[in-house]
C-alpha atoms as a PDB file:
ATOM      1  CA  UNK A   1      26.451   2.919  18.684  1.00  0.00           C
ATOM      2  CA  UNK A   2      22.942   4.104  19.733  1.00  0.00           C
ATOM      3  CA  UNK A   3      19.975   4.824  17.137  1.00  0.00           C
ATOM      4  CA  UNK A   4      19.744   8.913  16.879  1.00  0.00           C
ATOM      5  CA  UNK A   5      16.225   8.257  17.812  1.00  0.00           C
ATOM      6  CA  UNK A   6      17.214   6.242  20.675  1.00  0.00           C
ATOM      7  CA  UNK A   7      19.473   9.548  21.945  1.00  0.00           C
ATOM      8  CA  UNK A   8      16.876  11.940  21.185  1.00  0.00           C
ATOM      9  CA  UNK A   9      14.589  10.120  23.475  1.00  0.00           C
ATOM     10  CA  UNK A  10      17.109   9.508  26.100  1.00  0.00           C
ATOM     11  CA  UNK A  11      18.048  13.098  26.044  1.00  0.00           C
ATOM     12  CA  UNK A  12      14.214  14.016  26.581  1.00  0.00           C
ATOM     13  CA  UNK A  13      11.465  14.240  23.859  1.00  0.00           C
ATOM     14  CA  UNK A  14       9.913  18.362  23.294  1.00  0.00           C
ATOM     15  CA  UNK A  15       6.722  19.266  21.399  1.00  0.00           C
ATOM     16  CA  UNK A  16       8.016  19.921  17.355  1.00  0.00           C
ATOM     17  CA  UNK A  17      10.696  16.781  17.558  1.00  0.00           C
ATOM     18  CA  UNK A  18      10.703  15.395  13.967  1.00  0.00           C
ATOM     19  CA  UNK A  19      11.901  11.857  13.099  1.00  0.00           C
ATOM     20  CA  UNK A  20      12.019   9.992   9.444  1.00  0.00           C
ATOM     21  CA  UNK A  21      13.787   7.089   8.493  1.00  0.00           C
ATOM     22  CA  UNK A  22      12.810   5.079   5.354  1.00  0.00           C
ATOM     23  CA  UNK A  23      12.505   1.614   4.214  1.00  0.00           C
ATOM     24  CA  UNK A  24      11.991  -0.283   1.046  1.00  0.00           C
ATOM     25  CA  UNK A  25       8.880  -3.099   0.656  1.00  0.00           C
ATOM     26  CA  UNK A  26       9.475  -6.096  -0.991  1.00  0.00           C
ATOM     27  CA  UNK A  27       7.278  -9.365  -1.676  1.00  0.00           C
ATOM     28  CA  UNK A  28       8.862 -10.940   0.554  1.00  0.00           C
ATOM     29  CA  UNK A  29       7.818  -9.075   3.451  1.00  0.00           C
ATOM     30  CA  UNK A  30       4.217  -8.532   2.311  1.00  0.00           C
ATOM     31  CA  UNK A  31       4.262 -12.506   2.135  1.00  0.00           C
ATOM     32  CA  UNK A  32       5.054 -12.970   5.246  1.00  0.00           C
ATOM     33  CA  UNK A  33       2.699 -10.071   6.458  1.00  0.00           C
ATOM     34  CA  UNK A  34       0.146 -11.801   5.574  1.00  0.00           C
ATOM     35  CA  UNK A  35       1.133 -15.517   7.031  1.00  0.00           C
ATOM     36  CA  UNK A  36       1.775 -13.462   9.966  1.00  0.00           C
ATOM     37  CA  UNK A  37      -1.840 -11.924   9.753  1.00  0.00           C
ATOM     38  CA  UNK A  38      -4.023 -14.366   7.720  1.00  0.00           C
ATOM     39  CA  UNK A  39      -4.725 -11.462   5.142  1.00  0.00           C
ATOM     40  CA  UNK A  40      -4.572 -13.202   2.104  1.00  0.00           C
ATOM     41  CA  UNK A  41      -6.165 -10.363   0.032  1.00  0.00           C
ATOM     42  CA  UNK A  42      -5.666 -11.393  -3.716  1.00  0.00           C
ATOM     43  CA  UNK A  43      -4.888  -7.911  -4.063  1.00  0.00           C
ATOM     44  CA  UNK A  44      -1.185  -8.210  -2.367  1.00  0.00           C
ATOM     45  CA  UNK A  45      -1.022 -12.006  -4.274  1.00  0.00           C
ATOM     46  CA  UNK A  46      -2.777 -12.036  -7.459  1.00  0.00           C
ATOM     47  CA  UNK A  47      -2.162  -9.786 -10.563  1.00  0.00           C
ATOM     48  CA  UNK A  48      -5.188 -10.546 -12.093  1.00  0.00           C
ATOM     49  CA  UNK A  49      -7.373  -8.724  -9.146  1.00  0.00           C
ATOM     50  CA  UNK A  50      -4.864  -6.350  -8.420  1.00  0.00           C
ATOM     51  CA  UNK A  51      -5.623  -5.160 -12.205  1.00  0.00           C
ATOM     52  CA  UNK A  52      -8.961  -5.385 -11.356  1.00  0.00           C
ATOM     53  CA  UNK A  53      -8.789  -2.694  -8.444  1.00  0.00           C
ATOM     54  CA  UNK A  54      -7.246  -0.444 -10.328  1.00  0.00           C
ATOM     55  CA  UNK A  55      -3.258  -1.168  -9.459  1.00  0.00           C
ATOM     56  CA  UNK A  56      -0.677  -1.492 -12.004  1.00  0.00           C
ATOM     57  CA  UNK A  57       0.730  -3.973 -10.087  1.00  0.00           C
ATOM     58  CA  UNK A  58       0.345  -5.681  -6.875  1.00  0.00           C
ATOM     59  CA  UNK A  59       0.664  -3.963  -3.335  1.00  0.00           C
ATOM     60  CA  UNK A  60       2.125  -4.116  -0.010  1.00  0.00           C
ATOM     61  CA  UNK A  61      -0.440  -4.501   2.899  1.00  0.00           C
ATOM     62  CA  UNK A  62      -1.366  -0.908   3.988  1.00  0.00           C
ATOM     63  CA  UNK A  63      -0.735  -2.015   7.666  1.00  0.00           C
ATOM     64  CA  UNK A  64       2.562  -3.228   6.614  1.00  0.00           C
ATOM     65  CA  UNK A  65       3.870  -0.205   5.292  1.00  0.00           C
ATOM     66  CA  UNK A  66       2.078   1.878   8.200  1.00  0.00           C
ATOM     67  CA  UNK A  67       3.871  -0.390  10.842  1.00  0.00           C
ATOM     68  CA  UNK A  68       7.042   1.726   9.974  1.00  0.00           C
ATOM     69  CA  UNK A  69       5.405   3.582  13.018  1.00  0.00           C
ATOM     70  CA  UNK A  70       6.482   0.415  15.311  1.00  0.00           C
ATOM     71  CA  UNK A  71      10.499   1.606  14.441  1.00  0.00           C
ATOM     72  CA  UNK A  72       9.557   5.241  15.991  1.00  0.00           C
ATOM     73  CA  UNK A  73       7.847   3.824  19.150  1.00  0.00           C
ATOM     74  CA  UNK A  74      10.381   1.209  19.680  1.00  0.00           C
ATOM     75  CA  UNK A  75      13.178   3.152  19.640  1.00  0.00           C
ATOM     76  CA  UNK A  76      11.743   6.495  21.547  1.00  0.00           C
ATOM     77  CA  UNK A  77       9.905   3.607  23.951  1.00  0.00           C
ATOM     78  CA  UNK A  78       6.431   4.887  22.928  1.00  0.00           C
ATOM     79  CA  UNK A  79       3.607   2.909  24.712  1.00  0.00           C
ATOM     80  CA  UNK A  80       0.827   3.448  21.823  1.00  0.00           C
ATOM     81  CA  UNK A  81      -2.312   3.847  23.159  1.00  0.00           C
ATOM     82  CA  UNK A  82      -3.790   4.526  19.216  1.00  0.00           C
ATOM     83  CA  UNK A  83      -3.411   5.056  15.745  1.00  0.00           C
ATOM     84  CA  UNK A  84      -5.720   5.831  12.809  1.00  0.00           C
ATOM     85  CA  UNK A  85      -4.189   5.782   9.421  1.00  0.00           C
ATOM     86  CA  UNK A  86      -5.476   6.824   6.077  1.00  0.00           C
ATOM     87  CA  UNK A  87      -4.136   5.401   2.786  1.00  0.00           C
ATOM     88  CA  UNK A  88      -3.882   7.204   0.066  1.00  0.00           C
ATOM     89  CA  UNK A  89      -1.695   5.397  -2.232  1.00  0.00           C
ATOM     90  CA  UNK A  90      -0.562   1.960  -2.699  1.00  0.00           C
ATOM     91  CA  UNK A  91       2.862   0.983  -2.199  1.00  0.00           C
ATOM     92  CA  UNK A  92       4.540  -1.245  -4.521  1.00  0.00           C
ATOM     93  CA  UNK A  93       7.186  -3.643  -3.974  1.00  0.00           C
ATOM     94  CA  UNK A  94      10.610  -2.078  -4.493  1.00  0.00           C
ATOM     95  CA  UNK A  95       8.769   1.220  -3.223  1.00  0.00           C
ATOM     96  CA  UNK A  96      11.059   3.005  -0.734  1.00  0.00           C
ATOM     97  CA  UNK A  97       8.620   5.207   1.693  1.00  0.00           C
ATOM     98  CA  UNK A  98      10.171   7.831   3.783  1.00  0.00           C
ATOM     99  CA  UNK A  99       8.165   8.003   7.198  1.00  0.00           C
ATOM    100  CA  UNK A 100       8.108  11.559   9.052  1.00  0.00           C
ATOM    101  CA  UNK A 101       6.703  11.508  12.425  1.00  0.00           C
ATOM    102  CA  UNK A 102       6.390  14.832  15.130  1.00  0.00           C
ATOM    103  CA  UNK A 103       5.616  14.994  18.161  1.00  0.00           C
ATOM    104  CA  UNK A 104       2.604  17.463  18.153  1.00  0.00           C
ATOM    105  CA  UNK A 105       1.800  17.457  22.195  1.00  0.00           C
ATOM    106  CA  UNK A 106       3.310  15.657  25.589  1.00  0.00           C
ATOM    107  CA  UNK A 107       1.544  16.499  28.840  1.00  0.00           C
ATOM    108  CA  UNK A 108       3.142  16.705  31.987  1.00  0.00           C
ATOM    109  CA  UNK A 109       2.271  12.908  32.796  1.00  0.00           C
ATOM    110  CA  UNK A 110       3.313  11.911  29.695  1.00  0.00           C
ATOM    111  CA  UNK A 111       0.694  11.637  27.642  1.00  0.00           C
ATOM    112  CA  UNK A 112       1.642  12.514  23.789  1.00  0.00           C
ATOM    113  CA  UNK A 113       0.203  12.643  20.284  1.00  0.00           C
ATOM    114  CA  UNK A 114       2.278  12.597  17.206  1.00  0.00           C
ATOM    115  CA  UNK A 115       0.859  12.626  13.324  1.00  0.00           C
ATOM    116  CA  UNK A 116       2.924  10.843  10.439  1.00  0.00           C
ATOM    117  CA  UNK A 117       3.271  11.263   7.063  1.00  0.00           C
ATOM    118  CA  UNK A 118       4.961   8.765   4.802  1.00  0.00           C
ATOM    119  CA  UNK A 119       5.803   9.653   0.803  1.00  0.00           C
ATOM    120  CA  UNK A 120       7.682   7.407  -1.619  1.00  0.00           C
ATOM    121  CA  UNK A 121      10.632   7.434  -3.955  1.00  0.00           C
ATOM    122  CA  UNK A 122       9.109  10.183  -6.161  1.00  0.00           C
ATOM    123  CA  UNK A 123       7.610  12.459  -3.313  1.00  0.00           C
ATOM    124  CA  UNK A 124       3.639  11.388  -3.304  1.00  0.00           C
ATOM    125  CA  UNK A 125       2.081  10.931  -0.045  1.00  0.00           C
ATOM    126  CA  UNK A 126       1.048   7.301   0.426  1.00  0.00           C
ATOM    127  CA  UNK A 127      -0.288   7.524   4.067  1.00  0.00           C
ATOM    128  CA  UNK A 128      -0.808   9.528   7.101  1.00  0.00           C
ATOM    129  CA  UNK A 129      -1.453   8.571  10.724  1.00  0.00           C
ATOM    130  CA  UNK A 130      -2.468  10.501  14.278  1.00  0.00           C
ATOM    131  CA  UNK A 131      -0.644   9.029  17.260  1.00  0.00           C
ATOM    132  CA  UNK A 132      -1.391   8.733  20.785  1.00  0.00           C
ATOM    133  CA  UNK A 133       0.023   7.440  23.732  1.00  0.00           C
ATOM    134  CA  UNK A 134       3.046   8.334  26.453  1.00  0.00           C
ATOM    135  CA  UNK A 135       6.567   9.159  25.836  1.00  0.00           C
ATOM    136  CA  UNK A 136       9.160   7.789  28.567  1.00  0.00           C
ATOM    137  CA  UNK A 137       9.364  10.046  31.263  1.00  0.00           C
ATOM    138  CA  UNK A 138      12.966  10.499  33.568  1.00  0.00           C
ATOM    139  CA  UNK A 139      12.769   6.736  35.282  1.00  0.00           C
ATOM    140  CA  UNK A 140      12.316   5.078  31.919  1.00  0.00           C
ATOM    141  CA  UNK A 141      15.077   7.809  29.978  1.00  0.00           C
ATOM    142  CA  UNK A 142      17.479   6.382  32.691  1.00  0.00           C
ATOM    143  CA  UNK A 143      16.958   3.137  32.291  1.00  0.00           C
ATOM    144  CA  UNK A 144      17.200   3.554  28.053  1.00  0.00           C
ATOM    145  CA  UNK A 145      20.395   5.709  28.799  1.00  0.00           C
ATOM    146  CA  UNK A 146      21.593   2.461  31.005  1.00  0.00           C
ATOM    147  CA  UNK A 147      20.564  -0.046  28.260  1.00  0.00           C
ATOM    148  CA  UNK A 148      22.125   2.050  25.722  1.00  0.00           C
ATOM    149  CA  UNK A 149      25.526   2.044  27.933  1.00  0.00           C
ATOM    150  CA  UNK A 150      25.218  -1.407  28.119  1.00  0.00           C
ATOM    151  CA  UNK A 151      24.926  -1.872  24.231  1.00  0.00           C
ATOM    152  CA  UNK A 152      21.703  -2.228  23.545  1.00  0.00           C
ATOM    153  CA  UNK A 153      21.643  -6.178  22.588  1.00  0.00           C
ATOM    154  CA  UNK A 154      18.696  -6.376  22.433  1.00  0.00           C
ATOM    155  CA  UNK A 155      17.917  -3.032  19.746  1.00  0.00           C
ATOM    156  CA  UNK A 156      19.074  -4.545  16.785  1.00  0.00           C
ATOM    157  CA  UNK A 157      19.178  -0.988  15.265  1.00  0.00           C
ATOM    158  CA  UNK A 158      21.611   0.053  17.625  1.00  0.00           C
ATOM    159  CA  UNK A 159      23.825  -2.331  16.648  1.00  0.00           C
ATOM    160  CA  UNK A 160      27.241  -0.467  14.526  1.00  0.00           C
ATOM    161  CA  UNK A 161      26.655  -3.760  12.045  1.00  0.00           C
ATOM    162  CA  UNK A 162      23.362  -3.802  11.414  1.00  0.00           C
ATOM    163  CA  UNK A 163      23.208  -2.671   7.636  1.00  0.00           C
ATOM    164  CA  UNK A 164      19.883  -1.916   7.295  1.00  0.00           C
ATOM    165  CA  UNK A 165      17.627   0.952   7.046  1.00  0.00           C
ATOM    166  CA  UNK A 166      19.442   4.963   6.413  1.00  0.00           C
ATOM    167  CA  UNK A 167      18.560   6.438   9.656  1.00  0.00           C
ATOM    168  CA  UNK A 168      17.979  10.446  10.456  1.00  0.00           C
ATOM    169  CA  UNK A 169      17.103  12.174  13.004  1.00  0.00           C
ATOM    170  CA  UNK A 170      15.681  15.883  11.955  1.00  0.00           C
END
């Protein structure tokens, strides 16, 4: 079973398309963020600084929680070309952030910006992004509409047993 996303860009991306899909952030992940990275900020590690920032607790790597963007490019076959975030809040572990994205602009060649939002559990914005870079035009929608026949092996998302993240397409 295809990703909605997936579809959506197979069946053509349009100015106003809206995507979210959520995820929730554990320590697990911001470990191995940051053995991934090198960015062994006490602040994701060590309570005592973490206090000392300000946090009631420690927190997920901002880049971490703003690579949910990597799920929307991946599965519309976005070739970023940039992205400038600003954090707002920190996200805890256990935090489940909702990301929104929308296309806000796609030029004939293919060239596309996109801004995202994402808001936790209780509603509070935590980040927001501007997005730039090209949307697939019909030679690469055929060829995800030909992967997609095929299964999509390699889109683990696509896959009917993969029982991960709640996916919607709005």
């Amino acid at each position: 079973m295809a990703n909605p996303i997936r579809i959506r860009a197979i069946q053509g991306l349009t100015e106003g398309d809206s995507f979210s899909y959520t995820r929730e952030f554990t320590r697990e992940e911001t470990s191995s963020f940051g053995d991934m990275t090198r960015d062994y900020n006490p602040v994701h590690y060590d309570l005592r600084w973490s206090e000392l920032k300000g946090f009631k607790d420690l927190i997920c790597h901002g880049l971490l929680v703003g690579s949910m963007l990597c799920e929307f490019g991946g599965q519309v076959g976005w070739l970023a070309t940039g992205m400038n975030f600003k954090f707002i809040k920190p996200v805890y572990f256990g935090d489940t952030i909702c990301c929104a994205v929308t296309i806000t602009k796609i030029a004939d060649n293919g060239y596309a910006e996109a801004e995202a939002f994402f808001t936790n559990q209780d509603g509070e914005k935590v980040c927001c992004a501007q997005l730039t870079g090209r949307v697939p035009l019909n030679p690469e929608r055929e060829l995800l509409k030909q992967m997609s026949d095929e299964g999509d092996p390699a889109n683990r998302l696509s896959n009917e047993n993969y029982d991960g993240l709640k996916k919607a397409v709005s």
